[in-house]
Structures are given as structure tokens and as C-alpha cells.
C-alpha atoms as a PDB file:
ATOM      1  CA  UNK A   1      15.859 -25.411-138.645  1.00  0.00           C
ATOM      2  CA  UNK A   2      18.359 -26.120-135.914  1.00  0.00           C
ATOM      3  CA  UNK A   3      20.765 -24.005-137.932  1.00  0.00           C
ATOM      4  CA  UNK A   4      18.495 -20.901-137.850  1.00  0.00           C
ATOM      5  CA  UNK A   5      18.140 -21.253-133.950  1.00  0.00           C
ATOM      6  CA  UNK A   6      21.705 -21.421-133.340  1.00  0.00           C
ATOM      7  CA  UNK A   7      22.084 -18.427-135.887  1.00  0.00           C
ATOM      8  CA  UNK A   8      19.842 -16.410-133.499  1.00  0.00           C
ATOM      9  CA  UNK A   9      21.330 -17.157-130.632  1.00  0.00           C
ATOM     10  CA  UNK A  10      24.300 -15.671-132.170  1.00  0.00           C
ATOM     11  CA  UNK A  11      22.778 -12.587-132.930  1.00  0.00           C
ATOM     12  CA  UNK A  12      20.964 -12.349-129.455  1.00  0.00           C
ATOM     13  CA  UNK A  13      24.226 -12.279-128.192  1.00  0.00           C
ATOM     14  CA  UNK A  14      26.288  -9.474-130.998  1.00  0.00           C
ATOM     15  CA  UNK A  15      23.001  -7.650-130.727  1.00  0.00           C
ATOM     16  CA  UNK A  16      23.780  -7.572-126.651  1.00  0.00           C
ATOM     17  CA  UNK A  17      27.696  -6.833-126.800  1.00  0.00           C
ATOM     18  CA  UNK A  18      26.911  -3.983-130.020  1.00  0.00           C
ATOM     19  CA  UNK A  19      24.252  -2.230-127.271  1.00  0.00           C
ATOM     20  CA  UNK A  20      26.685  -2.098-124.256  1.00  0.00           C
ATOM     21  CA  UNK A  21      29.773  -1.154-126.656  1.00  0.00           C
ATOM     22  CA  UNK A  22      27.034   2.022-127.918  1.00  0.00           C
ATOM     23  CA  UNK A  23      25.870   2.873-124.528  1.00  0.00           C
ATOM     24  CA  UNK A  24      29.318   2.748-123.445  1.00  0.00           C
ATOM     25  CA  UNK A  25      30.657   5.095-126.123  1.00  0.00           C
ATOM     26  CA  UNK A  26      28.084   7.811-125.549  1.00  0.00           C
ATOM     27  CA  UNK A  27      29.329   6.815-121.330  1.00  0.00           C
ATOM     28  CA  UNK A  28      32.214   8.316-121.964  1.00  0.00           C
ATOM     29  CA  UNK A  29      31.543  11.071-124.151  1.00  0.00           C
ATOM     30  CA  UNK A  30      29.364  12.446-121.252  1.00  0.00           C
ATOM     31  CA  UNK A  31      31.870  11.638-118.493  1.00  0.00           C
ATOM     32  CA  UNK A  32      34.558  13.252-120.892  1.00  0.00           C
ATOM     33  CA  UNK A  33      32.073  16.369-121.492  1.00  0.00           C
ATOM     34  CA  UNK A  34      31.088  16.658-117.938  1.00  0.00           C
ATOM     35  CA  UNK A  35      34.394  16.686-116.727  1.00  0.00           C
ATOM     36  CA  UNK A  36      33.555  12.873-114.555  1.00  0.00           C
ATOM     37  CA  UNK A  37      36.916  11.122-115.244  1.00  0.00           C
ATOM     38  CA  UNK A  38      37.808   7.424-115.521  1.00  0.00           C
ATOM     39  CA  UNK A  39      35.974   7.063-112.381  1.00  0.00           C
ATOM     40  CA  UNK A  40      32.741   8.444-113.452  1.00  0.00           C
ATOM     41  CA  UNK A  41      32.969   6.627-116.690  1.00  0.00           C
ATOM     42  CA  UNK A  42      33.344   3.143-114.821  1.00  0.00           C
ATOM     43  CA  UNK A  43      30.742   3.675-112.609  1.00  0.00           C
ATOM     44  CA  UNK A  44      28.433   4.912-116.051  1.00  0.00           C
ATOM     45  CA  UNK A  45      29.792   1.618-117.560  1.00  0.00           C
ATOM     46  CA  UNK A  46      28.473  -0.222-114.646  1.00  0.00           C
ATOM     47  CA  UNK A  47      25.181   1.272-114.169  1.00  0.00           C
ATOM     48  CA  UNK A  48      24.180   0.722-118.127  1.00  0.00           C
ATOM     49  CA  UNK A  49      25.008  -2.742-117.701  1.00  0.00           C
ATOM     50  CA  UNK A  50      23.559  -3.787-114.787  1.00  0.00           C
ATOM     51  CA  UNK A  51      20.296  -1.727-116.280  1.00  0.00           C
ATOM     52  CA  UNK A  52      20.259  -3.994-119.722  1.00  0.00           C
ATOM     53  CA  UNK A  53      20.500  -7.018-117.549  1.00  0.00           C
ATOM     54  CA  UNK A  54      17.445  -5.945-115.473  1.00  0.00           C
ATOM     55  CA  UNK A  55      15.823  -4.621-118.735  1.00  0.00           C
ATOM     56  CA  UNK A  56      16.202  -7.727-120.416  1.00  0.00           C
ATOM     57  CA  UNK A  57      14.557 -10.378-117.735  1.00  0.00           C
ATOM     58  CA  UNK A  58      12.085  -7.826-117.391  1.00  0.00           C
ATOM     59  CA  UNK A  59      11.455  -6.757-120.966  1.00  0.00           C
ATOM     60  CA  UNK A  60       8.152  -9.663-121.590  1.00  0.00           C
ATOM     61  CA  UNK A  61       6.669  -7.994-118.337  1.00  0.00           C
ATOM     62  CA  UNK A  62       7.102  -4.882-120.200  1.00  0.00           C
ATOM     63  CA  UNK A  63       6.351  -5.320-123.407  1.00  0.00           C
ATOM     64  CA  UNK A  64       2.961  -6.866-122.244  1.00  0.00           C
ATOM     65  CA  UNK A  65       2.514  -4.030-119.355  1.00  0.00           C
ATOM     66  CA  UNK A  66       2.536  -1.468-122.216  1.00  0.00           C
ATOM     67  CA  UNK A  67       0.445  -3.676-124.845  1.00  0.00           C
ATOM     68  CA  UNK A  68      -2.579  -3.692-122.060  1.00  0.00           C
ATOM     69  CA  UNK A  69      -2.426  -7.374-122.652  1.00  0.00           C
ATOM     70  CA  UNK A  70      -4.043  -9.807-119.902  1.00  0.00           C
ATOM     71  CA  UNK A  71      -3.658 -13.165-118.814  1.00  0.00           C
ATOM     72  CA  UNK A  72      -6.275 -14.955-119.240  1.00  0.00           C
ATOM     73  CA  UNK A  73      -7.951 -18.450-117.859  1.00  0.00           C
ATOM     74  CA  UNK A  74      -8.714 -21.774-119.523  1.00  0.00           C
ATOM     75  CA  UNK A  75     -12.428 -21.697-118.875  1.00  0.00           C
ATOM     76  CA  UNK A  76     -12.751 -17.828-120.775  1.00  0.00           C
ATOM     77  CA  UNK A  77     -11.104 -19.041-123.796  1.00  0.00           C
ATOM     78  CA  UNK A  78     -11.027 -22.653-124.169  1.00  0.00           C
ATOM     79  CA  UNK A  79     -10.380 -23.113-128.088  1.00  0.00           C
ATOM     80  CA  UNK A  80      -7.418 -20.632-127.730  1.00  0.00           C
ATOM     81  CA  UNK A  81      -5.688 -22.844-124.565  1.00  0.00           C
ATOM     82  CA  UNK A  82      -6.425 -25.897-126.399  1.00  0.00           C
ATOM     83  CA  UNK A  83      -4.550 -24.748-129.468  1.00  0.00           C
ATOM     84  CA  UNK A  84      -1.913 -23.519-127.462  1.00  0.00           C
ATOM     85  CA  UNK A  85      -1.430 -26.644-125.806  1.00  0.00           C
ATOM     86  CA  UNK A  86      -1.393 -29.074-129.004  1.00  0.00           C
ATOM     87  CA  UNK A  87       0.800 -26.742-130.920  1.00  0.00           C
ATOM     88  CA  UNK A  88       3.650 -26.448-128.103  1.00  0.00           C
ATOM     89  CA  UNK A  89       3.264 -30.243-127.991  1.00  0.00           C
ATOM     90  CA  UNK A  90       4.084 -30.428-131.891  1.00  0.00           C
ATOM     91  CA  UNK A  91       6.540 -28.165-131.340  1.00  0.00           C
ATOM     92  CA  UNK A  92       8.009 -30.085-128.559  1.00  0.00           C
ATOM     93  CA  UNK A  93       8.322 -26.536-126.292  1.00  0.00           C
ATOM     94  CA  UNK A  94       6.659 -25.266-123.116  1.00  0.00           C
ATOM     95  CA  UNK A  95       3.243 -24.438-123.143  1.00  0.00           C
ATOM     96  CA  UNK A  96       3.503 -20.673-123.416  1.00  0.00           C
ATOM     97  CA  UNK A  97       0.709 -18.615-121.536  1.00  0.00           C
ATOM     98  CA  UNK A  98      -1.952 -17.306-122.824  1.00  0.00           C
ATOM     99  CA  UNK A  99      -2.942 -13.402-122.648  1.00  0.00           C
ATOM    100  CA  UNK A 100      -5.153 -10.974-124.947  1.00  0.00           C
ATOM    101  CA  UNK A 101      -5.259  -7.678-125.695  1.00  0.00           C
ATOM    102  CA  UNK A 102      -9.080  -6.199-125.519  1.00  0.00           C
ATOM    103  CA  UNK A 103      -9.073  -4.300-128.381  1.00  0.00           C
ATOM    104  CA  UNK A 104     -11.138  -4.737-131.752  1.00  0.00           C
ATOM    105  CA  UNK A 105      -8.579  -4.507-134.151  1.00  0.00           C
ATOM    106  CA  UNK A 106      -6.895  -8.091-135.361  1.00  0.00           C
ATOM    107  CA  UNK A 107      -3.174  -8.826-134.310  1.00  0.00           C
ATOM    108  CA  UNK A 108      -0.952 -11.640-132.280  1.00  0.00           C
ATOM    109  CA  UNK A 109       2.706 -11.624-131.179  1.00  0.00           C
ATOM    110  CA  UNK A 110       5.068 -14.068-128.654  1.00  0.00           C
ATOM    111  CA  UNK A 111       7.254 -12.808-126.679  1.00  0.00           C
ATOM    112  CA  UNK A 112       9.706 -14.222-123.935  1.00  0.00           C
ATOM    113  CA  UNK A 113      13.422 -14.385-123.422  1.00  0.00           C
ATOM    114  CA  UNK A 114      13.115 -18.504-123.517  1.00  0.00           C
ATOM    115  CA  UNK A 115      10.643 -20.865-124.683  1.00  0.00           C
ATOM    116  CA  UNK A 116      10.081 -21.553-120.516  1.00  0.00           C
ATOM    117  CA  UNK A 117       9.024 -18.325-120.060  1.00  0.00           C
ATOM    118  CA  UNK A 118       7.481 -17.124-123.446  1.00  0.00           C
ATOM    119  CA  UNK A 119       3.760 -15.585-124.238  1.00  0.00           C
ATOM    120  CA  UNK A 120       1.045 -15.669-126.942  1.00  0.00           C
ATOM    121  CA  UNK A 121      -0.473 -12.603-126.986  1.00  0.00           C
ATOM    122  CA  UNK A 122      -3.666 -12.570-129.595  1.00  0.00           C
ATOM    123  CA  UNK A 123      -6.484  -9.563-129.824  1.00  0.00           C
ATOM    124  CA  UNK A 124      -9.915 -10.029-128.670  1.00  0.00           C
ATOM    125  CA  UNK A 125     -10.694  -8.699-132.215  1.00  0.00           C
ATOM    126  CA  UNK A 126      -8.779 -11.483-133.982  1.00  0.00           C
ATOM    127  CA  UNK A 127     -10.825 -14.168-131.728  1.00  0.00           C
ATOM    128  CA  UNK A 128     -13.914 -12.950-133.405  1.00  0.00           C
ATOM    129  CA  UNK A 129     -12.794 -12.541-136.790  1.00  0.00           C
ATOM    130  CA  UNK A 130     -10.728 -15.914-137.330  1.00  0.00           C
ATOM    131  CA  UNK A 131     -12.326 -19.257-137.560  1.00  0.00           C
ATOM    132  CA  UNK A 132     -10.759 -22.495-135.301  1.00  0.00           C
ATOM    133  CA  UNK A 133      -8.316 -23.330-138.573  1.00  0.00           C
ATOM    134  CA  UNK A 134      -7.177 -19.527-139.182  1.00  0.00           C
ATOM    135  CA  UNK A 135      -6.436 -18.908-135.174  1.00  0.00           C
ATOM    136  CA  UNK A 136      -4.589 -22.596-135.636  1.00  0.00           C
ATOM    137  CA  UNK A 137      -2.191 -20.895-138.245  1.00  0.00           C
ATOM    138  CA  UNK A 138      -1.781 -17.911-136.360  1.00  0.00           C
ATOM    139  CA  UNK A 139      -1.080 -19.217-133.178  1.00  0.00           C
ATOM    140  CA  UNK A 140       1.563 -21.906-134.903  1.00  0.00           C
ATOM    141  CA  UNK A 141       3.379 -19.090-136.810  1.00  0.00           C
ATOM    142  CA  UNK A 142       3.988 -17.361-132.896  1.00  0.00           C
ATOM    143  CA  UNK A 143       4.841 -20.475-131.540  1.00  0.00           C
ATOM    144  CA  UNK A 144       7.404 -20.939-134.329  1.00  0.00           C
ATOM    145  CA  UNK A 145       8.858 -17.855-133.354  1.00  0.00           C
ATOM    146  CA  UNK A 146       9.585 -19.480-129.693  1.00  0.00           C
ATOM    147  CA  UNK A 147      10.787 -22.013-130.896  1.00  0.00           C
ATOM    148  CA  UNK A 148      13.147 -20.407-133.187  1.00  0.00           C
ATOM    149  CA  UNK A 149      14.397 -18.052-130.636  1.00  0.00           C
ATOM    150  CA  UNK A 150      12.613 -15.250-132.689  1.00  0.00           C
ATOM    151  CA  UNK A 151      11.280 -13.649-129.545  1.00  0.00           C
ATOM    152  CA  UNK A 152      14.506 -13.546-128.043  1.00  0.00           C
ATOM    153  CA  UNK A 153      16.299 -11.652-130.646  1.00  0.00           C
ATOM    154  CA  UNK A 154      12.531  -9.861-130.274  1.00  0.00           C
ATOM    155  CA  UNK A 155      12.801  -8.880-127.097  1.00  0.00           C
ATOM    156  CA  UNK A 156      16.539  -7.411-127.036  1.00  0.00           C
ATOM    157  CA  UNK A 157      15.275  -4.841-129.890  1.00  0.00           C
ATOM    158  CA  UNK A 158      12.447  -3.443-127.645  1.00  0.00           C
ATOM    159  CA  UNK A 159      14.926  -3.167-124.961  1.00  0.00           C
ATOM    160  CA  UNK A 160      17.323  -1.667-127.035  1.00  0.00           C
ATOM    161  CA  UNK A 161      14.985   0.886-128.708  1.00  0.00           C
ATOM    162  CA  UNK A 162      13.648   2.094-125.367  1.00  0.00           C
ATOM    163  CA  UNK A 163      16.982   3.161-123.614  1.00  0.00           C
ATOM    164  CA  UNK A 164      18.195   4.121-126.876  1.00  0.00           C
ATOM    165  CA  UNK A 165      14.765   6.555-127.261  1.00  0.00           C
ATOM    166  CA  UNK A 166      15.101   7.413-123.098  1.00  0.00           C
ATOM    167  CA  UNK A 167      18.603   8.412-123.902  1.00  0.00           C
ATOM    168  CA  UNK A 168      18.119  10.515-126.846  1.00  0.00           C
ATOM    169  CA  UNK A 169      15.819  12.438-125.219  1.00  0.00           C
ATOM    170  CA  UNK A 170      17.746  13.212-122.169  1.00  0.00           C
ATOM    171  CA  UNK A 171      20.678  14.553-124.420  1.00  0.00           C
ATOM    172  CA  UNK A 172      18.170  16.601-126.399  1.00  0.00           C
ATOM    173  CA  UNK A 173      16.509  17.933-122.934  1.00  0.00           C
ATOM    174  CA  UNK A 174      20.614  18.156-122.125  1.00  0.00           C
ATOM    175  CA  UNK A 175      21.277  20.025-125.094  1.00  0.00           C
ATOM    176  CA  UNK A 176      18.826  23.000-125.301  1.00  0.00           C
ATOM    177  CA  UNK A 177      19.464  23.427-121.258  1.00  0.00           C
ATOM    178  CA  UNK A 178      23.431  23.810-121.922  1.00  0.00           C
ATOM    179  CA  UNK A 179      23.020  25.774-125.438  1.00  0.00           C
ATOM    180  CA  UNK A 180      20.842  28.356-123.516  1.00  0.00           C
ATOM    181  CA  UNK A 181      23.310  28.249-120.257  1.00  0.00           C
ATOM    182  CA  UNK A 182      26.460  28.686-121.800  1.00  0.00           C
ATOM    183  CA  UNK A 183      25.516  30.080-125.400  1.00  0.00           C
ATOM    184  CA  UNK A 184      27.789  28.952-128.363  1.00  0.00           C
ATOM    185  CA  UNK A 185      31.363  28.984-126.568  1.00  0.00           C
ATOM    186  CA  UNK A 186      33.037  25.807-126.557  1.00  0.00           C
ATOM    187  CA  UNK A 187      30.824  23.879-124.488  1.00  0.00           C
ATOM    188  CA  UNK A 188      28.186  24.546-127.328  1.00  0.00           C
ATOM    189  CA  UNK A 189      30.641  23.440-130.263  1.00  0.00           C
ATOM    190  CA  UNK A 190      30.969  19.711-128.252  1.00  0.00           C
ATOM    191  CA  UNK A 191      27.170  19.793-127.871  1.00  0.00           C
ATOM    192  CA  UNK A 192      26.830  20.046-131.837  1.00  0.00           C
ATOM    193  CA  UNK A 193      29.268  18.128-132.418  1.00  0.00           C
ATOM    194  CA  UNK A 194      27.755  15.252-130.006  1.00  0.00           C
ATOM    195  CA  UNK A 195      24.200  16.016-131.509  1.00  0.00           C
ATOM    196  CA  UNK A 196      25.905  14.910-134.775  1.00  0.00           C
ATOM    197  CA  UNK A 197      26.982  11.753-133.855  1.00  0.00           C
ATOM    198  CA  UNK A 198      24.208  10.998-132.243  1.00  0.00           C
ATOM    199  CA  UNK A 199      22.256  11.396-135.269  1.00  0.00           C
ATOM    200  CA  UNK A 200      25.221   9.615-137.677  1.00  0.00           C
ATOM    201  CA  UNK A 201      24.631   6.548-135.453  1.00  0.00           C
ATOM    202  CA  UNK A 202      20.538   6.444-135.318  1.00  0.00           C
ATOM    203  CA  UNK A 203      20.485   4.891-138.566  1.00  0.00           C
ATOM    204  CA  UNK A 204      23.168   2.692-138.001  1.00  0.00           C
ATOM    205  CA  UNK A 205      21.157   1.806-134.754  1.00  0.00           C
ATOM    206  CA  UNK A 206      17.930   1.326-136.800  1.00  0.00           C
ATOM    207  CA  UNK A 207      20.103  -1.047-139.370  1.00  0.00           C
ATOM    208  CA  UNK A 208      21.107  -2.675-136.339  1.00  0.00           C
ATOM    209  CA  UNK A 209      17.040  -3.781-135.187  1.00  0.00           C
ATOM    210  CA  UNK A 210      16.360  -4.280-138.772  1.00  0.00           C
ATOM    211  CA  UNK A 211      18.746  -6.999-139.315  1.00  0.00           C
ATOM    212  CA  UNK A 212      18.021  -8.322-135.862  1.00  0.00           C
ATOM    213  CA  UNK A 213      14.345  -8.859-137.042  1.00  0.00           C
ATOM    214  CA  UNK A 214      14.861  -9.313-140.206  1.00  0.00           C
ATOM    215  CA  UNK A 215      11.849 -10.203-142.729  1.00  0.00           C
ATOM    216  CA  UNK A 216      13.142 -13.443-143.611  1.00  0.00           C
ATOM    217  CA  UNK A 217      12.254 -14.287-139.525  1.00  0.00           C
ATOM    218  CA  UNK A 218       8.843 -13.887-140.352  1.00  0.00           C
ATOM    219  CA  UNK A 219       8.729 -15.760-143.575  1.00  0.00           C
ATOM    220  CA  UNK A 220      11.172 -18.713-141.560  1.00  0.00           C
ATOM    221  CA  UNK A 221       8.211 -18.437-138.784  1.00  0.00           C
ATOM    222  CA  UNK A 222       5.469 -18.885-141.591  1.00  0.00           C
ATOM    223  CA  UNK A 223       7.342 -22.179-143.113  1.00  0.00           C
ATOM    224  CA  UNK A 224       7.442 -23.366-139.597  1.00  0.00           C
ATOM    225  CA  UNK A 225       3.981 -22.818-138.469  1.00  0.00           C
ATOM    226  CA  UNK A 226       2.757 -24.267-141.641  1.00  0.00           C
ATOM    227  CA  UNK A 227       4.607 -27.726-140.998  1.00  0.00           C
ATOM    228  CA  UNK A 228       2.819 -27.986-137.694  1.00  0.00           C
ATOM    229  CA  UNK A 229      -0.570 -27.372-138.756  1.00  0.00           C
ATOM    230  CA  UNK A 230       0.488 -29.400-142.361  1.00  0.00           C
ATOM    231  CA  UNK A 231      -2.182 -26.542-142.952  1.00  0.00           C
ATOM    232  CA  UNK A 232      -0.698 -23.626-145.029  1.00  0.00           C
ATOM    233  CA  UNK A 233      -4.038 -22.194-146.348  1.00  0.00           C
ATOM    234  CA  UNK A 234      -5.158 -21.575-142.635  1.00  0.00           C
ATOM    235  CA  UNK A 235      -2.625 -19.253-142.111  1.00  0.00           C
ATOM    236  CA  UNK A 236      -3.049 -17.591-145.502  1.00  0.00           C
ATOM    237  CA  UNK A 237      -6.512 -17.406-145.108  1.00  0.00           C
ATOM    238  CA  UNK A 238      -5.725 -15.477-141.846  1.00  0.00           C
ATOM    239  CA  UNK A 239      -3.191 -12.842-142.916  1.00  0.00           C
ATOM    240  CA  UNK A 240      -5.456 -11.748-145.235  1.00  0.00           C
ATOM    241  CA  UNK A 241      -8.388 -11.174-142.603  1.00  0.00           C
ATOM    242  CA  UNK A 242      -5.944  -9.438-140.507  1.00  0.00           C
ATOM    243  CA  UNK A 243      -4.385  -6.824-142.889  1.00  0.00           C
ATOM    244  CA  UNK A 244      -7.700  -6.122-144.219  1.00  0.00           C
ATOM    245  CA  UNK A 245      -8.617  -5.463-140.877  1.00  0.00           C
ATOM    246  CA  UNK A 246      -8.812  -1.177-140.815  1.00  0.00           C
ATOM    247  CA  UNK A 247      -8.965  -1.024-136.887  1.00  0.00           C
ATOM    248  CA  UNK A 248      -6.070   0.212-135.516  1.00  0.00           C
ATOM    249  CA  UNK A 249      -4.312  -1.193-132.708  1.00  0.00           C
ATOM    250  CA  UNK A 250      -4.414   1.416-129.451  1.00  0.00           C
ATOM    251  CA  UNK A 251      -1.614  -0.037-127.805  1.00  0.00           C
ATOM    252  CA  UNK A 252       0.736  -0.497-130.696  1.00  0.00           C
ATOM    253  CA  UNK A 253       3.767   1.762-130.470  1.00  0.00           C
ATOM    254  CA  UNK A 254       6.647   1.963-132.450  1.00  0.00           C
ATOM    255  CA  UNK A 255       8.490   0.338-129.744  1.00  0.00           C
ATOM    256  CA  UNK A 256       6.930  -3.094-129.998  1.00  0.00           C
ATOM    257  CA  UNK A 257       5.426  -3.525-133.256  1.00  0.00           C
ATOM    258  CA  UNK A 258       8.027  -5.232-135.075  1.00  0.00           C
ATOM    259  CA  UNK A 259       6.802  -8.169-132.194  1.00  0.00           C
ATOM    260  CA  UNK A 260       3.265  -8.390-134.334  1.00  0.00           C
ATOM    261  CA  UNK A 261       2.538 -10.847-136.968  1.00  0.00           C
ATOM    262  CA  UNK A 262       1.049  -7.697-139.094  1.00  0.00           C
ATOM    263  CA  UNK A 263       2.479  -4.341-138.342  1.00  0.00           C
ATOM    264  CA  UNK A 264      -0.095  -2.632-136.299  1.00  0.00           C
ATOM    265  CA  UNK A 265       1.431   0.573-138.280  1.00  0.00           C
ATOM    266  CA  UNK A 266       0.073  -0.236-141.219  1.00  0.00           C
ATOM    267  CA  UNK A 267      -2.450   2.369-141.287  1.00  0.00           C
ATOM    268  CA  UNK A 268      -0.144   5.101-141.290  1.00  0.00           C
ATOM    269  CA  UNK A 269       1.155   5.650-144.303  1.00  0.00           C
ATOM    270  CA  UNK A 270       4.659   7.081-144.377  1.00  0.00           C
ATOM    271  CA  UNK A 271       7.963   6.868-145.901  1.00  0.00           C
ATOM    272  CA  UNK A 272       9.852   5.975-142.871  1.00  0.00           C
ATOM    273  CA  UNK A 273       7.330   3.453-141.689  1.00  0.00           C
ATOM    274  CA  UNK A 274       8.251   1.569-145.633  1.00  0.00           C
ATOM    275  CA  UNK A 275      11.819   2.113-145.304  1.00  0.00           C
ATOM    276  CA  UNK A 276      12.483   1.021-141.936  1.00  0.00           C
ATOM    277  CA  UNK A 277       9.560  -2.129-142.294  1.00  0.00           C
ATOM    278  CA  UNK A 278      10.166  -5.299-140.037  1.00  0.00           C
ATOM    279  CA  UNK A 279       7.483  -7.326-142.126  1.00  0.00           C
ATOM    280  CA  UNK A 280       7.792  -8.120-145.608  1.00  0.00           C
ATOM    281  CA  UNK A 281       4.902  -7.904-147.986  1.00  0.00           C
ATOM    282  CA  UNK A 282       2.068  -9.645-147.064  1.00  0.00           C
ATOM    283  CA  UNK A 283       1.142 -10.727-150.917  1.00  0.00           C
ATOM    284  CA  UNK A 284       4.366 -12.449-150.972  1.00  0.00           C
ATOM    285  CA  UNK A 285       3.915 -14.210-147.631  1.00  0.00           C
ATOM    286  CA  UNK A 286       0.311 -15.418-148.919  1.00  0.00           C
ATOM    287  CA  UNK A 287       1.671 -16.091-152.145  1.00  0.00           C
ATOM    288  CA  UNK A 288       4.575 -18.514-150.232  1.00  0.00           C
ATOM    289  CA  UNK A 289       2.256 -20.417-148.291  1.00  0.00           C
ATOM    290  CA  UNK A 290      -0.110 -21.467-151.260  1.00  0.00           C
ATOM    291  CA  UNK A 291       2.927 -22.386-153.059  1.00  0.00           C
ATOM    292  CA  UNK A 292       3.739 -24.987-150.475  1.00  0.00           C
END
């Protein structure tokens, strides 16, 4: 277990130096193509670092801005703090707080940079639809993920994928502008041939999240929040309410749903949303917890 923490750790930080070395490549292509200089390029440089940093201690405040989730008191949901409390206690972490997301359908993620200053986020829906030894299971496989340092590795892939998504959009707005301003001289050859690379490196940048959270994190936060309950069949019991669940998830975006212990995705059906899943299947994670 200590092993796997220390292995994300490392990855928090390759996944870091890997975004700053992209964003500074596609820096300097558009200080080279705009004609900016060394100078330009430095102060580009600067400015994409000094907006990861902020991204990154900001990113939980984000991700729950954007997920409508609320903080909530002790005396709304009692049960929920309660579980909260004995789990991180188990788990020998911070108490995380507690927030929910007022929305029918049945999901839960963690997030945080640090277990001092993580979150359990859980659906009004899932309340409801869970009984006190499923939400136990659920709540233990999220705080596993804190204390692996699952939500940190978490929380550098939703800051990743939204200045990688701002930026690909600007060059796109970028492109179309300059293609109809100076037609298909050579200013319009470097704009294809930048709209290439771009797209040669958004798999590689997709690869990239996909390793960072991987599938086996989930089935690593499953084995975990089983030995703190020394309960498997409650959290069994509650993946299979939750992905039988059909209501989908407003606030779910592509963004952040990697951070959910189901993908809130899963109702629509396509071929990139099987390629590029974050979650393995959910009969084999069933299947591994009744096996234990």
C-alpha cells in the first residue's frame, strides 16, 4: 500500500513536468509563428506556469464549483458525517468535508490536492438509494482514494484537460481567423501544419490522463475500502445500485468524470467514451470484491 502511494506521487509529479514541457512546446511554436522572439517565449513560459500552479491549488474549488456540489452541515446529514468521521479515523487521515450534489441520479467522488484538504462529494440521489452499509462502502472506497493520493493524480488530469481543451480552442478560433485573413500563403501552410500536430499529440495527451487514472486505481481503491469496512459485499451491493441507476448526472462533464466512482457517462453510448474509459468493468469489480 505504501508502495502504491509513493508510486503516485511519482506520477503527480511526471504528470506535472510532461504538462509544462507540452504547454511549453506549443509556447514556442506560437511565439515562433507570431514572430514574439526568445523574449515573448519566456514570458509565455512564465505565464503557463505560474497559471498551472494557481490551477492546481485551486482545481478542488473548481472541480466542485462546476459539479454544483455543496457543503453541507452535521445536523442535515448526520449518518453521512458520522461515516466520514470513523472511516478517516480507520484510515488514519483528516476528516475530509462533506458536500453533495442535489441531483437524483446516484454517484460519489473525493477530490483534494492532500488528504488535509480533500472532499467527499456523494449525490443526494445516492443518499436515498443506499442503505447505512452500502453508503459505508462507498464512502471507504473515496476515502481510499485520499489516502492513496488518487485524488491528487485526480486533480492534475482535470487541470490538465481544461487548459489543454481552453487551448485547443483558441488555436482553432486562431486558425479559421488567420486562414480567412491571409488565405493559403505561407502563413496558412504553418497553420496546417500546427493543426496537425496538435491533433498527433491529443491522443498522446489522452494516453497521458489514461495512465494517470488508470483502472487499476479504482480496483486498488476498492481493495482498500473493503479492508476498512472488513465489509466487501457493502460495496458490491452498492455498485450495482449505482450503475443500474438510469438518471443521468447534470453536472457531469467530460472534464471531471474520471473523479466518479461510476462514470456518470455511462448512458451515452459511444465508441470513444469505451476506448478512452477511466473505470474498468463494473462486473469485474463486483466479481473482485465477492471473491475476497
Amino acid at each position: 500500500m505504501f508502495e502504491e502511494i509513493e508510486s503516485n506521487k511519482r506520477k503527480s509529479l511526471l504528470l506535472v513536468i510532461a504538462f509544462i514541457l507540452f504547454l511549453s512546446l506549443l509556447a514556442w511554436l506560437l511565439t515562433q509563428f507570431l514572430g514574439f522572439g526568445i523574449l515573448g517565449f519566456a514570458v509565455a513560459v512564465l505565464l503557463i506556469i505560474l497559471f498551472a500552479l494557481f490551477s492546481y491549488s485551486a482545481s478542488s474549488s473548481i472541480v466542485l464549483k462546476i459539479s454544483n456540489a455543496r457543503e453541507v452541515k452535521k445536523q442535515e446529514y448526520p449518518f453521512l458525517f458520522h461515516t466520514v468521521e470513523g472511516l478517516s479515523i480507520a484510515a488514519g487521515i483528516p476528516k475530509p468535508k462533506c458536500c453533495v450534489i442535489d441531483d437524483t441520479a446516484t454517484n460519489a467522488f473525493a477530490t483534494g490536492n492532500k488528504p488535509e484538504n480533500s472532499v467527499i462529494v456523494v449525490t443526494t440521489g445516492l443518499l436515498k438509494a443506499l442503505n447505512r452499509l452500502e453508503l459505508e462502502g462507498v464512502v471507504a472506497h473515496e476515502m481510499s482514494h485520499i489516502k492513496n493520493y488518487d485524488t491528487k493524480l485526480m486533480t492534475i488530469a482535470v487541470v490538465f484537460v481544461g487548459i489543454v481543451a481552453l487551448l485547443s480552442d483558441l488555436i482553432l478560433r486562431n486558425f479559421f481567423y488567420r486562414r480567412r485573413e491571409h488565405g493559403h500563403g505561407r502563413l496558412g501552410l504553418f497553420l496546417v501544419i500546427f493543426a496537425a500536430l496538435l491533433a498527433i499529440f491529443a491522443p498522446v495527451i489522452a494516453q497521458l490522463l489514461k495512465f494517470a487514472v488508470s483502472r487499476e486505481r479504482e480496483f486498488l481503491a476498492d481493495a482498500s475500502g473493503a479492508m476498512l469496512t472488513r465489509y466487501p459485499e457493502g460495496l458490491a451491493s452498492a455498485l450495482e445500485k449505482i450503475s443500474k441507476n438510469p438518471e443521468p448526472l447534470e453536472a457531469a462533464n467530460k472534464a471531471t468524470a474520471h473523479l466518479y466512482i461510476i462514470n456518470p457517462l455511462k448512458n451515452y453510448h459511444t465508441f470513444l467514451n469505451s476506448l478512452f474509459s477511466t473505470h474498468p468493468p463494473m462486473e469485474e469489480r463486483v466479481k473482485r470484491l465477492r471473491a475476497m
